[in-house]
N, C-alpha and C. Protein backbone atom coordinates (compact mmCIF):
# COMPACT_ATOMS: atom_id res chain seq x y z
N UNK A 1 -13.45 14.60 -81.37
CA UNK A 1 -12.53 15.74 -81.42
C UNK A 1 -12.44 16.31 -80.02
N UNK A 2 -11.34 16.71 -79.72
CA UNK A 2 -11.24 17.11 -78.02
C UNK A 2 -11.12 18.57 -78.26
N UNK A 3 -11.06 19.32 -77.02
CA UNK A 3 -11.16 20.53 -76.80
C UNK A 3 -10.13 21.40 -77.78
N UNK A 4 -8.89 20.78 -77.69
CA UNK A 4 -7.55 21.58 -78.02
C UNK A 4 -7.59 21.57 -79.65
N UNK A 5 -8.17 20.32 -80.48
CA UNK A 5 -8.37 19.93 -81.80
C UNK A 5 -9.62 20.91 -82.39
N UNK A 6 -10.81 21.11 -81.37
CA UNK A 6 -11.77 22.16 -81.88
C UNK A 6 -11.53 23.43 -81.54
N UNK A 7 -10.36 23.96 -81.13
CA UNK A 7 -9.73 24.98 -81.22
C UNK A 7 -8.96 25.89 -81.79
N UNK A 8 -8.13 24.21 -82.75
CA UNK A 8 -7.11 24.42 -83.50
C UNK A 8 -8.09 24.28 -85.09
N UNK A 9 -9.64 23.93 -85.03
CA UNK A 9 -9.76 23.55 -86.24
C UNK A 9 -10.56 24.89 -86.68
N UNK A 10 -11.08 25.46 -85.54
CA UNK A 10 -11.57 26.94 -85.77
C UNK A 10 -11.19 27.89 -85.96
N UNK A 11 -9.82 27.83 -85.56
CA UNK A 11 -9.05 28.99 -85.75
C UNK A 11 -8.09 28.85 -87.05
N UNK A 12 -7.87 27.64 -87.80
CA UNK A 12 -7.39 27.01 -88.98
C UNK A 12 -5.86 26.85 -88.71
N UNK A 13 -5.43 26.51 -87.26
CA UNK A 13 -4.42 26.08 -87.23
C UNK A 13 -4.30 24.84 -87.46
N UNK A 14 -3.10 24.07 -87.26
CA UNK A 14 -2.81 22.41 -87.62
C UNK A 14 -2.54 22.13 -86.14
N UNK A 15 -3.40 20.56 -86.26
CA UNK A 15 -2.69 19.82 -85.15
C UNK A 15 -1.19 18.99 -85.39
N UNK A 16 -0.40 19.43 -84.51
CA UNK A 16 0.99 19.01 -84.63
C UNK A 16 0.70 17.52 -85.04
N UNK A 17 1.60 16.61 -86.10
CA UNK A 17 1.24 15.20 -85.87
C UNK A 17 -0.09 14.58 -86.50
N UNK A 18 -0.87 15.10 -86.55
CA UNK A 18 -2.20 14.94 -86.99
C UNK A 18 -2.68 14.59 -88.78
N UNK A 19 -1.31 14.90 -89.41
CA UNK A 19 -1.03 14.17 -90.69
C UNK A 19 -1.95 15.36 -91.43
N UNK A 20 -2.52 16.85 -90.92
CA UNK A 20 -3.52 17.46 -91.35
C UNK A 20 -3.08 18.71 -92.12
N UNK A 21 -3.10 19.05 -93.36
CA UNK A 21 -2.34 19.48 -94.13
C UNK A 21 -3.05 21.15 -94.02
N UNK A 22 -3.69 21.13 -93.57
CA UNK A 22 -4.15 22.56 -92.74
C UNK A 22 -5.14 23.12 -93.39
N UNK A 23 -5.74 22.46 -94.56
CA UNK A 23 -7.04 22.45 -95.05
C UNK A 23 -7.99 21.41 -94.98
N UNK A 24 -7.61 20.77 -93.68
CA UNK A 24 -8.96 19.84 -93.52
C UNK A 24 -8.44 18.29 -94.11
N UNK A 25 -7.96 18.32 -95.18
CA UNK A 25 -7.67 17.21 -95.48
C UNK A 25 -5.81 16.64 -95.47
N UNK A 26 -5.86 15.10 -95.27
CA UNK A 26 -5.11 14.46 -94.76
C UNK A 26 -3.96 14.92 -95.76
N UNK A 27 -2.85 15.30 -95.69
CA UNK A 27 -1.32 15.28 -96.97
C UNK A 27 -0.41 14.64 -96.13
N UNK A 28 0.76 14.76 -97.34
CA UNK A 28 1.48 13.91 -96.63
C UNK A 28 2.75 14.91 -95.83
N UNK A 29 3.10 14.18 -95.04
CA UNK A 29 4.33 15.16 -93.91
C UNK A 29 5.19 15.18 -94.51
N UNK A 30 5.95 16.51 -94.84
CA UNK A 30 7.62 16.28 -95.59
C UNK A 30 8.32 15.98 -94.54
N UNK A 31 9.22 14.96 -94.59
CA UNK A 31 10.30 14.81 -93.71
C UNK A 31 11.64 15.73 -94.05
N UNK A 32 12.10 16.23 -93.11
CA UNK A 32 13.58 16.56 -92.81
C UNK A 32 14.77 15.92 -93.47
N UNK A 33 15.02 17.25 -94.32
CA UNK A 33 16.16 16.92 -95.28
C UNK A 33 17.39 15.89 -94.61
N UNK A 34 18.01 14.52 -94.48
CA UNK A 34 18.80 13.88 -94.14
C UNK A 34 19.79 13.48 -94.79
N UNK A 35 20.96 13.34 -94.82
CA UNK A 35 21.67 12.32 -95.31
C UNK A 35 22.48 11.59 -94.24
N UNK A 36 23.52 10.34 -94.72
CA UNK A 36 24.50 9.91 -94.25
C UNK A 36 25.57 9.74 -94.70
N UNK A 37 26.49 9.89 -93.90
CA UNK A 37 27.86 9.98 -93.63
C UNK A 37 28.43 9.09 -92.89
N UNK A 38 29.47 8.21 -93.25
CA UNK A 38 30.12 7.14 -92.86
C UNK A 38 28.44 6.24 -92.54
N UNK A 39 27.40 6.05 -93.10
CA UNK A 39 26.87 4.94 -92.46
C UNK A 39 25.91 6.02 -90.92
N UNK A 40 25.96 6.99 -90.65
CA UNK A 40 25.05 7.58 -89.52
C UNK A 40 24.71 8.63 -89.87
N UNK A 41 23.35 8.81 -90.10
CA UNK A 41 22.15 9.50 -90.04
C UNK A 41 22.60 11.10 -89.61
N UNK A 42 22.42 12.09 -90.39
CA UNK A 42 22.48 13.52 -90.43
C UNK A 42 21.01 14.26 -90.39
N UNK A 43 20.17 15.20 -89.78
CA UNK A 43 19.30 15.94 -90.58
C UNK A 43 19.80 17.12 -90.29
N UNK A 44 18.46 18.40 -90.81
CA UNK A 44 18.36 19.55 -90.14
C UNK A 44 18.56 20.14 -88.96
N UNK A 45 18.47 19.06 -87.88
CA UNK A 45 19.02 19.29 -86.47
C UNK A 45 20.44 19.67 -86.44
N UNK A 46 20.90 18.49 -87.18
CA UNK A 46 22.84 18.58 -86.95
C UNK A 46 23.42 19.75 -87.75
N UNK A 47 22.67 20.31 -88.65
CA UNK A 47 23.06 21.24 -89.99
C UNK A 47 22.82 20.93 -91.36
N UNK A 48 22.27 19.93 -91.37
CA UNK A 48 22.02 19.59 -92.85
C UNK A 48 20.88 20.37 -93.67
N UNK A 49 21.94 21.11 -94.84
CA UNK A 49 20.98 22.11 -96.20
C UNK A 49 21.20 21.71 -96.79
N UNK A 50 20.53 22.11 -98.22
CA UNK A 50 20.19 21.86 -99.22
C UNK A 50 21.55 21.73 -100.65
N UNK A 51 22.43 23.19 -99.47
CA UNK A 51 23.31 22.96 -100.38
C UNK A 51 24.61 23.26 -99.13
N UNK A 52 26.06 22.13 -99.31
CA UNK A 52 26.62 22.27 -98.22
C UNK A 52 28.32 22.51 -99.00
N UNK A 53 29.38 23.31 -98.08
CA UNK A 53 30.35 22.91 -98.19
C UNK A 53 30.97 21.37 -98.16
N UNK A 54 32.01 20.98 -98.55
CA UNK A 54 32.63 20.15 -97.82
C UNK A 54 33.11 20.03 -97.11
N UNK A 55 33.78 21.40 -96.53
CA UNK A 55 34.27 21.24 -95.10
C UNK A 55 32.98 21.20 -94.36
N UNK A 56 31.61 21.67 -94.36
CA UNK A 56 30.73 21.21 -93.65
C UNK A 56 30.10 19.91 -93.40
N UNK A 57 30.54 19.35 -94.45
CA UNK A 57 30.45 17.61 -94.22
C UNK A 57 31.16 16.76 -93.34
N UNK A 58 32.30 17.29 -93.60
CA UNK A 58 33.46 16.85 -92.46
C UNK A 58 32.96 17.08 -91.34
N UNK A 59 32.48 18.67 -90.89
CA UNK A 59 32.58 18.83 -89.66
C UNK A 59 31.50 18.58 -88.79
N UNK A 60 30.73 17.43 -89.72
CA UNK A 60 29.53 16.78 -89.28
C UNK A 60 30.41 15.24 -88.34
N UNK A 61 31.49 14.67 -88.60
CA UNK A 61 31.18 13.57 -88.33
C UNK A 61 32.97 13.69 -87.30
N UNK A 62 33.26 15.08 -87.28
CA UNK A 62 34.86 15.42 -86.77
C UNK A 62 35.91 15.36 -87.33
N UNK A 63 35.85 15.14 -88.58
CA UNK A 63 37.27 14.64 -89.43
C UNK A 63 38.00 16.26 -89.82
N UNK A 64 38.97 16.47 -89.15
CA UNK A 64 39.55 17.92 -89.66
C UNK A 64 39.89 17.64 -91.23
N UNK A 65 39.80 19.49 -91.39
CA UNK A 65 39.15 19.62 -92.62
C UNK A 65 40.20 19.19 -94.15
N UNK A 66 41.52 19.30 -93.21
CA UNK A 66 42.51 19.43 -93.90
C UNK A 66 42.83 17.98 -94.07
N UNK A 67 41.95 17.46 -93.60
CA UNK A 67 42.49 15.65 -94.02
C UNK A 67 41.54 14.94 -94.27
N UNK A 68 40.67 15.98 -94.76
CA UNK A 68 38.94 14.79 -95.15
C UNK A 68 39.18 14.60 -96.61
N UNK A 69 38.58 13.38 -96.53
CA UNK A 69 38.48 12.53 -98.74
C UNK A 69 37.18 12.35 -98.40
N UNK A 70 36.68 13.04 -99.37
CA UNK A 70 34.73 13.82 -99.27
C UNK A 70 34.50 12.79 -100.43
N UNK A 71 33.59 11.41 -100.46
CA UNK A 71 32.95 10.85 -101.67
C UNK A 71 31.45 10.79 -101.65
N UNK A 72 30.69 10.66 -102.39
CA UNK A 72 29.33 11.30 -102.50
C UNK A 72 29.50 9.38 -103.06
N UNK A 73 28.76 8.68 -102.57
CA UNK A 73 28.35 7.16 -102.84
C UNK A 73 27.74 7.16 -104.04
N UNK A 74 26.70 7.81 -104.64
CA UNK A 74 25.69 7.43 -105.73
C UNK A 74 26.39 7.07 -107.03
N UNK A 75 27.72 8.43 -107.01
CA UNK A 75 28.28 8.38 -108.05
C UNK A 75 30.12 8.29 -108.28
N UNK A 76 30.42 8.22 -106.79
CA UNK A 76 31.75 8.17 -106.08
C UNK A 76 32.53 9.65 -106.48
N UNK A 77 31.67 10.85 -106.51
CA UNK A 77 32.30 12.19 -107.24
C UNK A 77 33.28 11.99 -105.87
N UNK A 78 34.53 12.32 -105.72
CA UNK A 78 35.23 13.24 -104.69
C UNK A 78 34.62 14.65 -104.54
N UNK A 79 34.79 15.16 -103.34
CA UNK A 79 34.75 16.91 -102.99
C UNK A 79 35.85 17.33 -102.14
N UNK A 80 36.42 18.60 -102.33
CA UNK A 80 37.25 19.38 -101.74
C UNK A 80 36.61 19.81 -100.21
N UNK A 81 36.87 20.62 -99.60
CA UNK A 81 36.46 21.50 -98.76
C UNK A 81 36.24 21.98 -99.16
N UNK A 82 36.18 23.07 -99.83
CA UNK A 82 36.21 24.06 -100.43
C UNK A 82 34.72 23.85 -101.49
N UNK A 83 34.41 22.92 -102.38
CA UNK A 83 33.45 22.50 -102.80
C UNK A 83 32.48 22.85 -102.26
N UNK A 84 30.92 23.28 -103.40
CA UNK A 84 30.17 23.30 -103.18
C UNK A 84 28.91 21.67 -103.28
N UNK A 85 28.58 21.42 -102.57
CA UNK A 85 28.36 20.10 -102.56
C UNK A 85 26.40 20.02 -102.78
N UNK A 86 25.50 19.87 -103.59
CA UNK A 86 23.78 20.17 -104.11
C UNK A 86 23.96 18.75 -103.15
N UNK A 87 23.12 18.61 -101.80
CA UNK A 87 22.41 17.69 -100.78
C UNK A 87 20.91 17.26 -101.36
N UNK A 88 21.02 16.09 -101.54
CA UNK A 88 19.85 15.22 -102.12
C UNK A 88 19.20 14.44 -101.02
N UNK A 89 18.13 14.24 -100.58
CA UNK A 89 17.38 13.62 -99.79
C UNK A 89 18.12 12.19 -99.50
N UNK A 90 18.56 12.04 -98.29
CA UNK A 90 19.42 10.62 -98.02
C UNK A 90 20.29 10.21 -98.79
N UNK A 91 20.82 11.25 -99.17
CA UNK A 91 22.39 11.10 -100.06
C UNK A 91 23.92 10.29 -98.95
N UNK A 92 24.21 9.32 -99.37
CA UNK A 92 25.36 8.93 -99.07
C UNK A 92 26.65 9.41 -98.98
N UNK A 93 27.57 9.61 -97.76
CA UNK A 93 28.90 10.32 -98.15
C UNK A 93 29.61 9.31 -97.45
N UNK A 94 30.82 9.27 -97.89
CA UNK A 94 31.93 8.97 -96.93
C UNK A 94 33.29 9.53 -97.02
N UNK A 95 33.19 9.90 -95.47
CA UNK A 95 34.38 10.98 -95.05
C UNK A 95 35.52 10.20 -94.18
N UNK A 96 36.95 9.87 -94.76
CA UNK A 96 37.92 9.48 -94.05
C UNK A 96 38.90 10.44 -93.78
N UNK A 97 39.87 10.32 -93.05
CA UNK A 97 41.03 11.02 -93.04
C UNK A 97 42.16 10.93 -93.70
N UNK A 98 42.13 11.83 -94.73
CA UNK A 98 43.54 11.02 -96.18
C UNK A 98 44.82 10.74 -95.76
N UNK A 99 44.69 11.72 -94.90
CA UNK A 99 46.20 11.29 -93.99
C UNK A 99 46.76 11.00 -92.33
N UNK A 100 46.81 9.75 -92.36
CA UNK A 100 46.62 9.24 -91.08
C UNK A 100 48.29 9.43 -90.52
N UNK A 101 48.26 9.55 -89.64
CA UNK A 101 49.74 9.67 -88.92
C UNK A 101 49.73 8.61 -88.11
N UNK A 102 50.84 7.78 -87.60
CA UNK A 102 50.71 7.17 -86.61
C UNK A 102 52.25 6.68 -86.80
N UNK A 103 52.81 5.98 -85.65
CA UNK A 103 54.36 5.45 -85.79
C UNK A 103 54.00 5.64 -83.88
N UNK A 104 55.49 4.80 -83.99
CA UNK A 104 56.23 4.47 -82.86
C UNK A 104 56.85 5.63 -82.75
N UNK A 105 56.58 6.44 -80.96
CA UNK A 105 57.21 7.80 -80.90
C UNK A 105 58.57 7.18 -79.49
N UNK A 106 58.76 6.01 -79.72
CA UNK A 106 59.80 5.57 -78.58
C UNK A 106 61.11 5.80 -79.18
């Protein structure tokens, strides 16, 4: 045990990393609520809660709001923007743009 570990074990703090559940014995680490969208990785960093709009889904991956088709993979529900959307641990979405514009402006 090094200096900084018999410091942290006297005073009953946790060592960061240390897998030490702050009573001495080993638990396990909860990881950071995640999901994905189109196929790339979301957590708590980017904004990901527990419970999200759909326009906050969108505005995870840039798709304006007014042209996102919100599908939840597990069960293919659609969501609105407007929707309240319950975020499940590595829940699947995919967000396109329903309405694509494009043409010849010559």
């Amino acid at each position: 045990m090094n200096t900084e570990q018999a410091k942290n074990s006297e005073s009953g703090q946790q060592n960061p990393g240390s897998g030490n559940n702050g009573n001495g014995n080993a638990g396990p680490v909860k990881d950071k609520l995640h999901i994905f969208i189109n196929k790339i990785k979301f957590d708590e960093n980017q904004g990901v809660k527990s419970s999200m709009l759909g326009g906050e889904l969108a505005d995870l991956v840039s798709v304006p709001r007014e042209n996102a088709k919100i599908t939840r993979k597990r069960d293919n529900k659609q969501f609105s923007i407007q929707d309240t959307v319950d975020i499940k641990m590595a829940d699947h979405f995919e967000i396109i743009r329903n309405v694509v514009e494009a043409g010849y402006g010559g």
